[in-house]
Protein backbone atom coordinates (compact mmCIF):
# COMPACT_ATOMS: atom_id res chain seq x y z
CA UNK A 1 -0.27 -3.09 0.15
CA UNK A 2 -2.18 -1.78 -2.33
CA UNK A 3 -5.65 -1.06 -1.97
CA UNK A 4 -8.86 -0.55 -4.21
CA UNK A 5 -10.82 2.59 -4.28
CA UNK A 6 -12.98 1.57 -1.74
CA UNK A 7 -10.16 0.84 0.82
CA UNK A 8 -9.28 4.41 -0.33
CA UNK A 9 -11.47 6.03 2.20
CA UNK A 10 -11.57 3.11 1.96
CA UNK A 11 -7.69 3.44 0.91
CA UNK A 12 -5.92 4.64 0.53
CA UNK A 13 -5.47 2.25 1.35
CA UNK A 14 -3.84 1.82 4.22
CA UNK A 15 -0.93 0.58 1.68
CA UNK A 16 -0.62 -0.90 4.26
CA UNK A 17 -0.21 1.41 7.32
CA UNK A 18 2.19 -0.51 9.51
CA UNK A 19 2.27 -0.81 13.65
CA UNK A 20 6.22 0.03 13.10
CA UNK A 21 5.16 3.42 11.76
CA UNK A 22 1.74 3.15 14.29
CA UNK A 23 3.93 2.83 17.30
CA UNK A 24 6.35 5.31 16.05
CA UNK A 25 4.24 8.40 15.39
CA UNK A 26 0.32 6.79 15.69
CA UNK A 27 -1.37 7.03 12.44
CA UNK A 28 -0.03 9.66 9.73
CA UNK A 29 -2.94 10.70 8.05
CA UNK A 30 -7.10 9.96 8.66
CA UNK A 31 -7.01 8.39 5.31
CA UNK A 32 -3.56 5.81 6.48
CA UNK A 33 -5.98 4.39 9.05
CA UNK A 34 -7.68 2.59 6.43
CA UNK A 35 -4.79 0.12 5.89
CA UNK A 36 -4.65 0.05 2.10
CA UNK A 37 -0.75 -0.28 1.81
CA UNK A 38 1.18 -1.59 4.63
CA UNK A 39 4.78 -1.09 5.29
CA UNK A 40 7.08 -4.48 7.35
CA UNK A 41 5.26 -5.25 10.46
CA UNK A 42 6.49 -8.23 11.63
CA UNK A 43 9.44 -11.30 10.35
CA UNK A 44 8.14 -12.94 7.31
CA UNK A 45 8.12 -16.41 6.84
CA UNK A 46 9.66 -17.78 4.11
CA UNK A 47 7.78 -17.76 0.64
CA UNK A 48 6.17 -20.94 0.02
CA UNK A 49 6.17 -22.59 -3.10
CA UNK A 50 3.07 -22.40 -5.17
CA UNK A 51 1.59 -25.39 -4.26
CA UNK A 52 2.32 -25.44 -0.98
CA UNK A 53 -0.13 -25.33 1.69
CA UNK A 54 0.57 -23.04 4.85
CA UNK A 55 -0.02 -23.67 8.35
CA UNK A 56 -2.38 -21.28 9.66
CA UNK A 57 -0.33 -18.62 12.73
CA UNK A 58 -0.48 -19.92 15.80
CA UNK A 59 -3.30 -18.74 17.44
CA UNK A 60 -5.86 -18.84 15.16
CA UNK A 61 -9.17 -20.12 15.58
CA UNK A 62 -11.47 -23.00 13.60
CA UNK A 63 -14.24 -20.75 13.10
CA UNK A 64 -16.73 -23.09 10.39
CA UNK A 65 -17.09 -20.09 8.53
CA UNK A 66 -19.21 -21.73 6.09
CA UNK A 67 -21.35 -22.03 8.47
CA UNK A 68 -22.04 -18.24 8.40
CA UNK A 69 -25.33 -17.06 6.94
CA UNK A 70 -23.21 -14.12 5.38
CA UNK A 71 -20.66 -16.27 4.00
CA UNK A 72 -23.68 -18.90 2.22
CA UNK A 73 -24.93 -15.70 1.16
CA UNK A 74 -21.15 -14.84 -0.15
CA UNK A 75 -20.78 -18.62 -1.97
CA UNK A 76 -24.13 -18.05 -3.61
CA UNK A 77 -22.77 -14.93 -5.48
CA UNK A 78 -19.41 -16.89 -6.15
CA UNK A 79 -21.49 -19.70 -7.63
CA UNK A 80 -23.64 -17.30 -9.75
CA UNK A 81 -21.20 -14.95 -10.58
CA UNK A 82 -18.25 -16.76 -11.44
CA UNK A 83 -19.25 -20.48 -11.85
CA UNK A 84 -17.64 -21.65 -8.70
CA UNK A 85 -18.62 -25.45 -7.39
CA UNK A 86 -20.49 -25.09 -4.30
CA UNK A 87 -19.90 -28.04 -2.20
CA UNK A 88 -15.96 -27.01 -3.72
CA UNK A 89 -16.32 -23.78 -2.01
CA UNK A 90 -17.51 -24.21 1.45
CA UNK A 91 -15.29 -27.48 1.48
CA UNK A 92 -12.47 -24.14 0.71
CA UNK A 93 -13.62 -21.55 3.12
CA UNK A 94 -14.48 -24.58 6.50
CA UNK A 95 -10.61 -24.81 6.36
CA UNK A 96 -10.01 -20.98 6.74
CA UNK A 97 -9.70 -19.85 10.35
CA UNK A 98 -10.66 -16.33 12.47
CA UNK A 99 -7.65 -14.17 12.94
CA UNK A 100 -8.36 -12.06 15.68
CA UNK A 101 -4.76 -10.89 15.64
CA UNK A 102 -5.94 -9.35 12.08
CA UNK A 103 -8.87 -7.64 13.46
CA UNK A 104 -6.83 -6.57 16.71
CA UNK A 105 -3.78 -4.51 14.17
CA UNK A 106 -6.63 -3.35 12.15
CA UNK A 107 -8.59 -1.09 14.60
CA UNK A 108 -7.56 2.67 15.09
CA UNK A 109 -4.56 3.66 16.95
CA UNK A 110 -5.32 5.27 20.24
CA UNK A 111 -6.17 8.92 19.93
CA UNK A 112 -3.81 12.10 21.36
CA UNK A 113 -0.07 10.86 20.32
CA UNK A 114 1.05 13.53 18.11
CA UNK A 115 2.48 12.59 14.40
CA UNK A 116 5.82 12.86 13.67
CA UNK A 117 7.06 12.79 10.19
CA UNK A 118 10.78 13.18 11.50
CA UNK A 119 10.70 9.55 13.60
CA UNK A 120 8.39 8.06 10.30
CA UNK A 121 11.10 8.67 8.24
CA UNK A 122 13.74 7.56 10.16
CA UNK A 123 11.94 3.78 10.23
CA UNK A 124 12.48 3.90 6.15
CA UNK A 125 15.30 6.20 4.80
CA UNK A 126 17.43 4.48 7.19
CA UNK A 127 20.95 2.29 6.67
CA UNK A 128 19.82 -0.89 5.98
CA UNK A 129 17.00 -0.03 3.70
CA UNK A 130 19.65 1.98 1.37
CA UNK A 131 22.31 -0.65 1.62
CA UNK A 132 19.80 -3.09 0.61
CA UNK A 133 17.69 -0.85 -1.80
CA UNK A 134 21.54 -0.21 -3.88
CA UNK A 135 22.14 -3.82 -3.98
CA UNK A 136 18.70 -4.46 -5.47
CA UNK A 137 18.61 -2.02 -7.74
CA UNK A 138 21.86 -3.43 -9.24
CA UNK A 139 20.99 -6.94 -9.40
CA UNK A 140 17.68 -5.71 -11.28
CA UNK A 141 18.87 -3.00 -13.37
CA UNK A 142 17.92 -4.02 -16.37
CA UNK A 143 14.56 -4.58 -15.37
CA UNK A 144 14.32 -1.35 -13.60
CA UNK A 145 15.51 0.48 -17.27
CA UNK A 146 12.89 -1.36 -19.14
CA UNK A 147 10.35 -0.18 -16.47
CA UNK A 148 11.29 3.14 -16.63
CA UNK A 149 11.48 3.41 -20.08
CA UNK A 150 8.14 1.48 -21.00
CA UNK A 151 5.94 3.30 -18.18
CA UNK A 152 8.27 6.21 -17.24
CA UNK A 153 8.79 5.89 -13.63
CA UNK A 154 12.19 6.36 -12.35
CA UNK A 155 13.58 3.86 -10.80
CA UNK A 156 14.35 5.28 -8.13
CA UNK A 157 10.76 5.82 -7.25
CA UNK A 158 10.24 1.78 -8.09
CA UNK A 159 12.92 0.62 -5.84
CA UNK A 160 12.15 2.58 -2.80
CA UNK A 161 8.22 1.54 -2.55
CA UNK A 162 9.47 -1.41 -2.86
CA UNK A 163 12.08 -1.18 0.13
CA UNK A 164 9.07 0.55 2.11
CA UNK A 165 6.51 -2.32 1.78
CA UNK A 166 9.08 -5.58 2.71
CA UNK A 167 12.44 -4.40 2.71
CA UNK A 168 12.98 -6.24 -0.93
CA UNK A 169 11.28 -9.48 0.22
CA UNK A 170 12.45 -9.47 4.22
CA UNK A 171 9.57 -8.59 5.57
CA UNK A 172 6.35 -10.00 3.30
CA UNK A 173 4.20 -11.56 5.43
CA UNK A 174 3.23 -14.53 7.65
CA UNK A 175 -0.73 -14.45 7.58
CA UNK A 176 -2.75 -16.91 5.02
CA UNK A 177 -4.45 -14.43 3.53
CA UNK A 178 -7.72 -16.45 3.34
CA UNK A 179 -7.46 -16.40 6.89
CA UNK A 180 -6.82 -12.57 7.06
CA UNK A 181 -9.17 -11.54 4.34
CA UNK A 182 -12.23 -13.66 5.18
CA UNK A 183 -12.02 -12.51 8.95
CA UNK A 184 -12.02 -9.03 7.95
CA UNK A 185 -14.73 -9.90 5.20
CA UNK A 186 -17.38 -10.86 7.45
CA UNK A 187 -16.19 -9.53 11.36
CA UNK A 188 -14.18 -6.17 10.73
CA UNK A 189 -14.02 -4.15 14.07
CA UNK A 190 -16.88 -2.34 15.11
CA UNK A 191 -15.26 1.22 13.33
CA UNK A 192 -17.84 4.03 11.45
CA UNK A 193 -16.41 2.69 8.03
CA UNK A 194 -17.08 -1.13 9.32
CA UNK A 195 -19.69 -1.51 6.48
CA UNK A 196 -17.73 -0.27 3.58
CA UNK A 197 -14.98 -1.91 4.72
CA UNK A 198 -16.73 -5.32 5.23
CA UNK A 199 -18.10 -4.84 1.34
CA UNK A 200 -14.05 -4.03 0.44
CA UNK A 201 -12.88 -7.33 2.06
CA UNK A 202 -15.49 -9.55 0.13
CA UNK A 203 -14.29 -7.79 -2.76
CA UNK A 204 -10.78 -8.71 -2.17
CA UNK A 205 -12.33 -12.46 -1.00
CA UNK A 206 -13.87 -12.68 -4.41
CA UNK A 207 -10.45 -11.93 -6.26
CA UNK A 208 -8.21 -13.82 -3.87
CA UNK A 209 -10.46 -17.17 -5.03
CA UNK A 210 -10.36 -15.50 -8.66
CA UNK A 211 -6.78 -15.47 -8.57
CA UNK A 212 -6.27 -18.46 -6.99
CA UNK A 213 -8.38 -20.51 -9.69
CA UNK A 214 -6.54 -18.39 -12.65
CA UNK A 215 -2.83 -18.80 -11.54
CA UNK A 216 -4.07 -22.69 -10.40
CA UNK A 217 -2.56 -22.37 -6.90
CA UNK A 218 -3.68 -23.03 -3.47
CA UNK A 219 -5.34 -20.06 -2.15
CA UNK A 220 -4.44 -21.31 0.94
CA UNK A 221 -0.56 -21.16 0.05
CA UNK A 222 -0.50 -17.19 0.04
CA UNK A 223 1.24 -15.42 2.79
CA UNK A 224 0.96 -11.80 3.17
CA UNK A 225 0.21 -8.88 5.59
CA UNK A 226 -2.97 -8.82 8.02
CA UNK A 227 -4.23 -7.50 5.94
CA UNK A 228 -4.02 -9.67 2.83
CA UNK A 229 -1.40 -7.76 0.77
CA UNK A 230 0.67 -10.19 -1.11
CA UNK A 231 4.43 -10.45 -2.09
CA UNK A 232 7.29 -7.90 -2.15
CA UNK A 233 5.26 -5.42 -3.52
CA UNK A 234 2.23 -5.92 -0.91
CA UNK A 235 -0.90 -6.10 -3.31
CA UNK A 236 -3.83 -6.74 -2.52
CA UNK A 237 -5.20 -9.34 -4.44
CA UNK A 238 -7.81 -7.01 -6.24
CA UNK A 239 -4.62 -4.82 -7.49
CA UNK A 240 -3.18 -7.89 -8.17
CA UNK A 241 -5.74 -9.05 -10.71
CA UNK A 242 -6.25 -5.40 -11.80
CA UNK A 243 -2.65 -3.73 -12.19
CA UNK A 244 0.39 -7.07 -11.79
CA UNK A 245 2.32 -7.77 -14.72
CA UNK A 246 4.22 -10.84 -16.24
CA UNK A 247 7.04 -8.49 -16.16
CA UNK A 248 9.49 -11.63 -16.52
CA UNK A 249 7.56 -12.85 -19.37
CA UNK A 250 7.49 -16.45 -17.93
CA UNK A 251 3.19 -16.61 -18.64
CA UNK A 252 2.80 -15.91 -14.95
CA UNK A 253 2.00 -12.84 -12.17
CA UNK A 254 4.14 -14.19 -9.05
CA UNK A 255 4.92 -10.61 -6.93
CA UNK A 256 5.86 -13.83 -4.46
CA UNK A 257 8.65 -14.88 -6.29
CA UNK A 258 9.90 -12.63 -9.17
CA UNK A 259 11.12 -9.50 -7.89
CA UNK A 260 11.21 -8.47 -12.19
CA UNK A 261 6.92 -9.03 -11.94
CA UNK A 262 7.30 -6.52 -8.66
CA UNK A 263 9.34 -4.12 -10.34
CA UNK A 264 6.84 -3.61 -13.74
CA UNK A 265 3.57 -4.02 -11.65
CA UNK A 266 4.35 -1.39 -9.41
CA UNK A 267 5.42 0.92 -12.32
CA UNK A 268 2.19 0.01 -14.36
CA UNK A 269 -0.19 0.52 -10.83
CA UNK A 270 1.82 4.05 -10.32
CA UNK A 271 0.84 5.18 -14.34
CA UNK A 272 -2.82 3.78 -13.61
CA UNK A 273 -3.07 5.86 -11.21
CA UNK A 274 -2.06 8.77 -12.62
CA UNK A 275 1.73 9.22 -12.25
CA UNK A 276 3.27 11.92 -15.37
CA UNK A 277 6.47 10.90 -17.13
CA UNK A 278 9.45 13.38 -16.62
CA UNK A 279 7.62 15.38 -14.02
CA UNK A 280 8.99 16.13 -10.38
CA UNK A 281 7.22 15.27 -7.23
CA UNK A 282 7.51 17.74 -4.45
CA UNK A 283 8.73 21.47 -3.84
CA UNK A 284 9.43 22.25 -0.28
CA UNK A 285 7.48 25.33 0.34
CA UNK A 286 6.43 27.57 3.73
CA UNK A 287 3.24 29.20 5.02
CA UNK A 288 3.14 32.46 5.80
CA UNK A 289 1.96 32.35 9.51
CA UNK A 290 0.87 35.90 9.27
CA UNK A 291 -1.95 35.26 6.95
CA UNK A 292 -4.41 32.30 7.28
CA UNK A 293 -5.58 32.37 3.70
CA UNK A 294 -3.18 28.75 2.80
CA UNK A 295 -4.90 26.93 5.57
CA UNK A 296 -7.93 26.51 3.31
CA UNK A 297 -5.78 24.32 1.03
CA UNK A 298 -5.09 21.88 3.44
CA UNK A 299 -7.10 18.60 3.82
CA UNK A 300 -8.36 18.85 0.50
CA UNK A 301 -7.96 15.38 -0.99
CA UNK A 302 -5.46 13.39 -2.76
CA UNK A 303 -4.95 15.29 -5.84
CA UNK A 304 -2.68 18.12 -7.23
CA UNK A 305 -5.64 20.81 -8.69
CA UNK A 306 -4.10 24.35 -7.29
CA UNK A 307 -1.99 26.74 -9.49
CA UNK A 308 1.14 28.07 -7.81
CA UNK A 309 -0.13 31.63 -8.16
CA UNK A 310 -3.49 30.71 -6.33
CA UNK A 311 -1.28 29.39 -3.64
CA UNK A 312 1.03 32.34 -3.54
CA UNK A 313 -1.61 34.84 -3.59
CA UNK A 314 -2.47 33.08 -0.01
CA UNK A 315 0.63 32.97 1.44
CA UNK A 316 2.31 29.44 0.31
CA UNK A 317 5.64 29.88 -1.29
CA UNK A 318 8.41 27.13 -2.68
CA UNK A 319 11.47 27.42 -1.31
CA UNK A 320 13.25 26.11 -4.41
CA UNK A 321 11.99 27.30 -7.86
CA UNK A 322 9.03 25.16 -9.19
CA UNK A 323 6.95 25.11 -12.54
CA UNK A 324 4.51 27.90 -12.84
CA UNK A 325 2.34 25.69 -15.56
CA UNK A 326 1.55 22.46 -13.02
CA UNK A 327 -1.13 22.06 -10.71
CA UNK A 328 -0.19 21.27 -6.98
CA UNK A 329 -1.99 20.14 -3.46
CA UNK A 330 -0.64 21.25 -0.30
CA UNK A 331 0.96 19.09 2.11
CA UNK A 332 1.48 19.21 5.63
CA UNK A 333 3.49 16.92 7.77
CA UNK A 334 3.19 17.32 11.16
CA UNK A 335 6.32 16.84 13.32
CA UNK A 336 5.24 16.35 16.68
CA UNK A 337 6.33 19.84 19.03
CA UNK A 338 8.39 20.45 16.18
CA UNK A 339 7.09 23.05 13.42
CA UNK A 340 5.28 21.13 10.87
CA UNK A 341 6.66 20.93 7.14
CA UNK A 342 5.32 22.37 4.27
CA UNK A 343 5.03 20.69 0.97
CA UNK A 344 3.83 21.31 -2.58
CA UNK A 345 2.71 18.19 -4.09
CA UNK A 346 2.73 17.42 -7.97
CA UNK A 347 0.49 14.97 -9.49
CA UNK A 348 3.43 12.12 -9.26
CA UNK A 349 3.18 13.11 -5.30
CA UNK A 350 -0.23 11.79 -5.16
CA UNK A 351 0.24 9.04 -7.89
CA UNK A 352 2.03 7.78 -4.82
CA UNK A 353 -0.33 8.32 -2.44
CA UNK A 354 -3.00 5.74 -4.76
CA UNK A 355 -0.80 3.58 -3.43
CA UNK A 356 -1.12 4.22 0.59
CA UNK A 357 -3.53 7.16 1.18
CA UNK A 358 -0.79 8.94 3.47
CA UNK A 359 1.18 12.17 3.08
CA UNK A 360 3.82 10.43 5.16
CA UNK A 361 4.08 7.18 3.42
CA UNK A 362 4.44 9.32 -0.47
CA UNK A 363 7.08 11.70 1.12
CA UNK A 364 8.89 8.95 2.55
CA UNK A 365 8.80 7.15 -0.71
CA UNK A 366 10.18 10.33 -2.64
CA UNK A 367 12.91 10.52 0.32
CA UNK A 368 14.05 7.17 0.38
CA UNK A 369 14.15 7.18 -3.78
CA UNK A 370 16.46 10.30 -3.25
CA UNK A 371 18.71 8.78 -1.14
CA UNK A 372 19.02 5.44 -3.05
CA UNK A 373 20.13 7.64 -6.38
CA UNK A 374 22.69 9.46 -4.27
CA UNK A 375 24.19 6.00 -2.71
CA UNK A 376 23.84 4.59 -6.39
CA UNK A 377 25.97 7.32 -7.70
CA UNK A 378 28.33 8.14 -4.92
């Protein structure tokens, strides 16, 4: 699922990320607790039509949220803002219901389980996820060689984000996002980010309603992740709005039900984000544990800004030759007892991270896209 800058730390977004990969090695990075960009969590139902309306998941609760003094605060700005009907919208948001479920997956995993990038990969460059990933990419290859030639992202890269998020449209989603995105909005867990997260959540409020009015749907007939992201690609409705294209060229963004709109919209978000045509992604490299120089290069943001010769001089060297002229970021993923692996990062590496803030979820990415070109040409 795709997050905005604010999910950034506020994202990155936790993208998404999942409890699969939460119960597998706890939370990857700091930054993947956010939830930006979230990877299968659960069966989806199936993807209603446009104008359907959705039953709300068992469990939820009536919760008169317009009712709220935050929320009349909310439809006043909605009503000033954006010319919404009043009476319209708090007719709109009495029908959406408290998911505590949401608010349950979206509080921090339990401190003191180590990560483990080994058992994180193994939940997405995995057997069904390349069988599936092949078959997808040749169904949609022409749509994949018009993305990669009109933004430059291999496709690859396109079709193994979206294998990651839902599996190619498995795994998408059963919350209403109203639901999901209002509770969030206005009761988030009581976290040290719980402000700036509640002020990301209206945000994405605001643009689910925005979307909603401009594609004429129900807002109540979108599905998606607790945490709101939407379709195979997982958007968040913000990104949606911001960074989907009519990639079909029907006059219509549907990441619900045109896997061609996935395929250009998550090339377009990677290039907005700063992805480099033709350039590589990650060098293996090791630290020299003699010297503790490197270690000063690690947890330094999402971002390639390091020469290879100021990394070098401290003791990080690629195992494989890699450009002298780019800049890099060191990355470290942490295997459990195991040693941890040592990365260096391009600027495509953390185009990928914009995506879902996590060192684990961009390697995986990069892995999976590797493996889905060898089963391609094999």
């Amino acid at each position: 699922m795709t997050f905005s800058p604010l999910a950034r730390p506020l994202l990155p977004l936790l993208s998404l990320s999942s409890i699969l990969l939460l119960a597998a090695c706890a939370s990857t990075t700091e930054a993947s607790r956010n939830n930006a960009v979230e990877p299968p969590t659960a069966k989806a139902a199936p993807t209603p039509s446009p104008a359907a309306t959705v039953t709300p998941v068992q469990g939820d609760e009536f919760a008169n949220f317009a009712q709220w003094k935050e929320v009349d605060v909310f439809i006043d700005e909605m009503v000033a803002k954006h010319g919404f009907e009043r009476r319209q919208l708090q007719a709109t948001l009495n029908k959406t219901h408290y998911v505590d479920r949401a608010i349950q997956l979206m509080k921090p995993a339990p401190p003191g389980k180590p990560k483990n990038w080994a058992a994180y990969r193994a939940r997405f460059v995995e057997p069904v996820r390349i069988k599936a990933g092949t078959a997808f990419w040749s169904k949609y290859a022409g749509a994949l060689r018009r993305a990669e030639s009109q933004y430059g992202v291999p496709a690859e890269i396109i079709v193994a984000i979206i294998g990651v998020e839902t599996v190619y449209g498995r795994n998408t989603g059963n919350f209403r996002v109203m639901d999901a995105i209002t509770t969030l909005a206005f009761s988030y867990p009581d976290t040290p980010n719980r402000t700036a997260r509640m002020a990301y959540f209206r945000g994405e409020l605001e643009n689910t309603l925005l979307f909603a009015r401009d594609e004429k749907i129900d807002p109540f007939s979108l599905l998606g992740s607790y945490a709101g992201a939407i379709g195979w690609p997982q958007f968040m409705p913000g990104s949606i709005r911001k960074y989907a294209v009519d990639f079909d060229g029907d006059g219509h963004i549907d990441l619900r039900n045109s896997p061609v709109d996935a395929i250009g919209s998550v090339a377009h978000f990677l290039v907005e984000h700063g992805w480099q045509r033709g350039e590589p992604i990650a060098f293996p490299a090791k630290a020299d544990s003699a010297r503790g120089e490197w270690q000063r290069f690690l947890n330094q943001g999402l971002e390639a800004k390091y020469s290879l010769q100021e990394l070098q001089a401290a003791g990080v060297t690629p195992t494989v030759a890699a450009p002298a002229n780019m800049p890099y970021g060191l990355v470290d993923l942490q295997n459990g007892e195991a040693p941890t692996e040592y990365w260096l990062g391009a600027a495509n590496f953390f185009a990928i991270t914009q995506y879902n803030r996590s060192f684990f979820y961009a390697m995986s990415v990069n892995e999976l896209g590797k493996a889905l070109r060898t089963a391609r040409n094999f």
